[in-house]
C-alpha atoms as a PDB file:
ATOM      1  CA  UNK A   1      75.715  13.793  50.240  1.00  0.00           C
ATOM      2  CA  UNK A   2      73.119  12.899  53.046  1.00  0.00           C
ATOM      3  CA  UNK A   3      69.887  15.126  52.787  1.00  0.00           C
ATOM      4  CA  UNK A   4      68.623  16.884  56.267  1.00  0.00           C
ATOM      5  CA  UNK A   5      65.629  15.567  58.096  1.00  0.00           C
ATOM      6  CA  UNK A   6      63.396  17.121  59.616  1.00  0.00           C
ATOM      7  CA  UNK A   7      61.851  15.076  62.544  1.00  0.00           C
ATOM      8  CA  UNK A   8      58.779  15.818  64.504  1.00  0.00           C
ATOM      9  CA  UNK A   9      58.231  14.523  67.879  1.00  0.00           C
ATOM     10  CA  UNK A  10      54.891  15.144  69.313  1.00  0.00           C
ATOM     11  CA  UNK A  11      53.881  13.835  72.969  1.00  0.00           C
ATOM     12  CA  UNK A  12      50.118  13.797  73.185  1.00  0.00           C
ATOM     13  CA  UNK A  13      50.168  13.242  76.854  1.00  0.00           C
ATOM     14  CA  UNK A  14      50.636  16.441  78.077  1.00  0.00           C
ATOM     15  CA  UNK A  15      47.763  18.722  76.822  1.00  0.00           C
ATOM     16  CA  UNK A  16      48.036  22.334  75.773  1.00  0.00           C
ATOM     17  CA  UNK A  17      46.913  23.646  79.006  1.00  0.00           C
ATOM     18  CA  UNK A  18      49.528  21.679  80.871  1.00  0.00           C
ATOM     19  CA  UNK A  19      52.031  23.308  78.607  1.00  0.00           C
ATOM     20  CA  UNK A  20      50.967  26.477  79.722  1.00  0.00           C
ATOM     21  CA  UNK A  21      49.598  27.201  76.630  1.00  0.00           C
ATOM     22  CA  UNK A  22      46.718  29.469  75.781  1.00  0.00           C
ATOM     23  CA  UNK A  23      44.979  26.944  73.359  1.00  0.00           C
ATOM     24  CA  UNK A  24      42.958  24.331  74.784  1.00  0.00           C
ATOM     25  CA  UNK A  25      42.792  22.081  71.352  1.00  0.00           C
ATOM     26  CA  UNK A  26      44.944  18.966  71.613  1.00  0.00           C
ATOM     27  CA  UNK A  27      46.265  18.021  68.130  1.00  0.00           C
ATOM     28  CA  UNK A  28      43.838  16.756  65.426  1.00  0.00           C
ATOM     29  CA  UNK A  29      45.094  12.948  65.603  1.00  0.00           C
ATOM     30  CA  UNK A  30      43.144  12.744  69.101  1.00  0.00           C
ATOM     31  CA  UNK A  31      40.194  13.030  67.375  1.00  0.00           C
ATOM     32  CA  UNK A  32      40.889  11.748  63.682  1.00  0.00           C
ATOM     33  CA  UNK A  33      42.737   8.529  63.492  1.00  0.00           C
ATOM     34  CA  UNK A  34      44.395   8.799  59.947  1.00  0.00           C
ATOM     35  CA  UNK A  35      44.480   5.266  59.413  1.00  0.00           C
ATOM     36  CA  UNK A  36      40.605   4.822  60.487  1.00  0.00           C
ATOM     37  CA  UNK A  37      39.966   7.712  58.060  1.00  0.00           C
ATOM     38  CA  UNK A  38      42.168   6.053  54.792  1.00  0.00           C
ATOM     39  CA  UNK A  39      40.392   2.449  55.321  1.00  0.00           C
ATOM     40  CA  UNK A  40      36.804   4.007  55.371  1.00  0.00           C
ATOM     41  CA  UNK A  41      36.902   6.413  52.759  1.00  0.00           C
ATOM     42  CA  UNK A  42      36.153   5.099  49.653  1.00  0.00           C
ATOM     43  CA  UNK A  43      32.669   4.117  52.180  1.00  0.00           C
ATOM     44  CA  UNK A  44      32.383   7.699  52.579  1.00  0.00           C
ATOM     45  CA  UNK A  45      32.676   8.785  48.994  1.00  0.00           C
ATOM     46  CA  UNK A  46      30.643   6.155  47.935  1.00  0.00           C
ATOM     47  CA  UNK A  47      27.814   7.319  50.470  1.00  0.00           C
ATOM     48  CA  UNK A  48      28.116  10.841  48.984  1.00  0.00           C
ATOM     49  CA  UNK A  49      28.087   9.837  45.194  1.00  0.00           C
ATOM     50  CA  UNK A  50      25.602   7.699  45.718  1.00  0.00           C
ATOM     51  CA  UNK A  51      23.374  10.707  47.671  1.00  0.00           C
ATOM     52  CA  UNK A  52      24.751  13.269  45.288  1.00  0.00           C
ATOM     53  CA  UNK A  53      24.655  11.423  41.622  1.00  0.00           C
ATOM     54  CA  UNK A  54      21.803   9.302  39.899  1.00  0.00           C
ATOM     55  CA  UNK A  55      24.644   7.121  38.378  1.00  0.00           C
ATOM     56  CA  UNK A  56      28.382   6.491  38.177  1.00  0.00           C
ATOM     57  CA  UNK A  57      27.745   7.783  34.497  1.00  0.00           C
ATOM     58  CA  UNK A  58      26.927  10.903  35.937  1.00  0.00           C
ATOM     59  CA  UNK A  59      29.955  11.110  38.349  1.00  0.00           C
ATOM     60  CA  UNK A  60      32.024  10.070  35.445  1.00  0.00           C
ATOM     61  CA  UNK A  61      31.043  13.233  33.478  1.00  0.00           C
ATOM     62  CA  UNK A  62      30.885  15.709  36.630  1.00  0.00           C
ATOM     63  CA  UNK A  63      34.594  14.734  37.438  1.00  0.00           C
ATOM     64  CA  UNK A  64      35.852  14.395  34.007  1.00  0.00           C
ATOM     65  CA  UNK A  65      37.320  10.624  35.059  1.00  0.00           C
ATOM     66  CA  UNK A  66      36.323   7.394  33.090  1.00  0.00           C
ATOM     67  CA  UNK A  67      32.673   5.241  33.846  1.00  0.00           C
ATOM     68  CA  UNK A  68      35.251   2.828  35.403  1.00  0.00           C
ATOM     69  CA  UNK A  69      37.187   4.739  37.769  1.00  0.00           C
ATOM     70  CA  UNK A  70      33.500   6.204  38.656  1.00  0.00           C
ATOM     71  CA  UNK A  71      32.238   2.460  39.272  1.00  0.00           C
ATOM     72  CA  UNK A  72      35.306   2.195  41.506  1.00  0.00           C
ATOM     73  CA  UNK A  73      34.228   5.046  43.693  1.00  0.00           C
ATOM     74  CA  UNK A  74      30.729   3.987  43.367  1.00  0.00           C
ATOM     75  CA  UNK A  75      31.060   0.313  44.716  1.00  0.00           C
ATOM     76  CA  UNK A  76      33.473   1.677  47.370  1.00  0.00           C
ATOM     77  CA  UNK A  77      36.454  -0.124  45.429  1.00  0.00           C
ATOM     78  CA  UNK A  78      38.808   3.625  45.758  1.00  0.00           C
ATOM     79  CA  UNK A  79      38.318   7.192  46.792  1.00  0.00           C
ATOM     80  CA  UNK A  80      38.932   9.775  44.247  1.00  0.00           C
ATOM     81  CA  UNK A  81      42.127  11.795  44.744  1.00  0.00           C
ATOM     82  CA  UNK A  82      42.467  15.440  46.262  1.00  0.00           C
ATOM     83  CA  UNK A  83      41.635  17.089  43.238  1.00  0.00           C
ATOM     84  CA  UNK A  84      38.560  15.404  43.234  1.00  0.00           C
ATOM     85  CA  UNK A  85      37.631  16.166  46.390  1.00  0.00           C
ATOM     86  CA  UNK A  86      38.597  19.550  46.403  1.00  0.00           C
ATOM     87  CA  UNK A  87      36.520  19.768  43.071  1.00  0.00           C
ATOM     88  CA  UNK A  88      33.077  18.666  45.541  1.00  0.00           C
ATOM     89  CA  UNK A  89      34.148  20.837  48.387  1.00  0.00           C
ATOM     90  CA  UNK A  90      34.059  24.022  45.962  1.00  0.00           C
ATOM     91  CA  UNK A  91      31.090  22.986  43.918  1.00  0.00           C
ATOM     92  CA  UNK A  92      28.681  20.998  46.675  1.00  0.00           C
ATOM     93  CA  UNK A  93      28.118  23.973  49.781  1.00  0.00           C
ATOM     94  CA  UNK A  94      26.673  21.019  51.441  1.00  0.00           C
ATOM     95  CA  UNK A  95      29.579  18.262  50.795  1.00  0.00           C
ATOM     96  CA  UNK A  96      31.327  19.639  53.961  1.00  0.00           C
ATOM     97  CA  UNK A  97      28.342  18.898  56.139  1.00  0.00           C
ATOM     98  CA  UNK A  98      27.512  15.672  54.763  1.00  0.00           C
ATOM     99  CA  UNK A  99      31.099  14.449  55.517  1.00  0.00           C
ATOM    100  CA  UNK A 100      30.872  15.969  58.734  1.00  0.00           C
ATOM    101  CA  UNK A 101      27.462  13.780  60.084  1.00  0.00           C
ATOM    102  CA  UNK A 102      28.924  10.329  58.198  1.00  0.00           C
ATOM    103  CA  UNK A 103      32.256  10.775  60.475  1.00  0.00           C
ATOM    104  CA  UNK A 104      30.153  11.520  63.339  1.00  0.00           C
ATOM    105  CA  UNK A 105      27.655   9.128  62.858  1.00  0.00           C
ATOM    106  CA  UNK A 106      30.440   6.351  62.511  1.00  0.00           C
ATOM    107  CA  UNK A 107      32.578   7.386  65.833  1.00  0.00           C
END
C-alpha cells in the first residue's frame, strides 16, 4: 500500500501582488536561503556562546549537554538542536536580536 504525497509547488516569479493578492510579502526563501543558513550556523551559535558564556563549561551546565558537545558548539564544530535553541530564545530576551544583526551583518 503506497502512502499519499503531498507535493508543494511554489513559483517565486510571480509576486503576491501579481497574484492579486492583498499581501505584499514574497515567501521567506527570497530572503533566507536555507542552505546558506544550515552551513553558517554553528558560526552563529558559536558567536552567541561565545558573547553570552565565559566558557564552554558554562554552556555545558546552562544547557544540561556534556563539556564536549559544548566545545563542539563553541569551536563552531555543530549547532545545538531546536530544543536548545528554543531553550535561549525563552531565557535570553536579547538572543532574538543578536541573531537578527549577525544575519544582517553577513548578507
Amino acid at each position: 500500500m503506497s502512502r499519499s504525497r503531498l507535493t508543494l509547488i511554489v513559483n517565486n516569479n510571480l509576486s503576491c501582488l501579481e497574484a492579486d493578492t492583498s499581501r505584499g510579502q514574497s515567501s521567506w526563501s527570497n530572503h533566507f536561503e536555507p542552505y546558506r543558513l544550515k552551513a553558517e550556523a554553528p558560526d552563529l551559535w558559536s558567536s552567541y556562546f561565545r558573547a553570552r558564556f565565559n566558557s564552554p563549561r558554562e554552556v555545558a551546565l546552562f544547557c544540561d549537554v556534556s563539556f564536549q558537545t559544548a566545545l563542539n558548539w563553541w569551536g563552531a564544530v555543530t549547532s545545538p538542536a531546536s530544543h536548545i535553541a528554543l531553550l535561549m530564545i525563552m531565557t535570553d530576551p536579547d538572543a532574538p536580536a543578536f541573531f537578527h544583526a549577525e544575519i544582517g551583518r553577513a548578507a
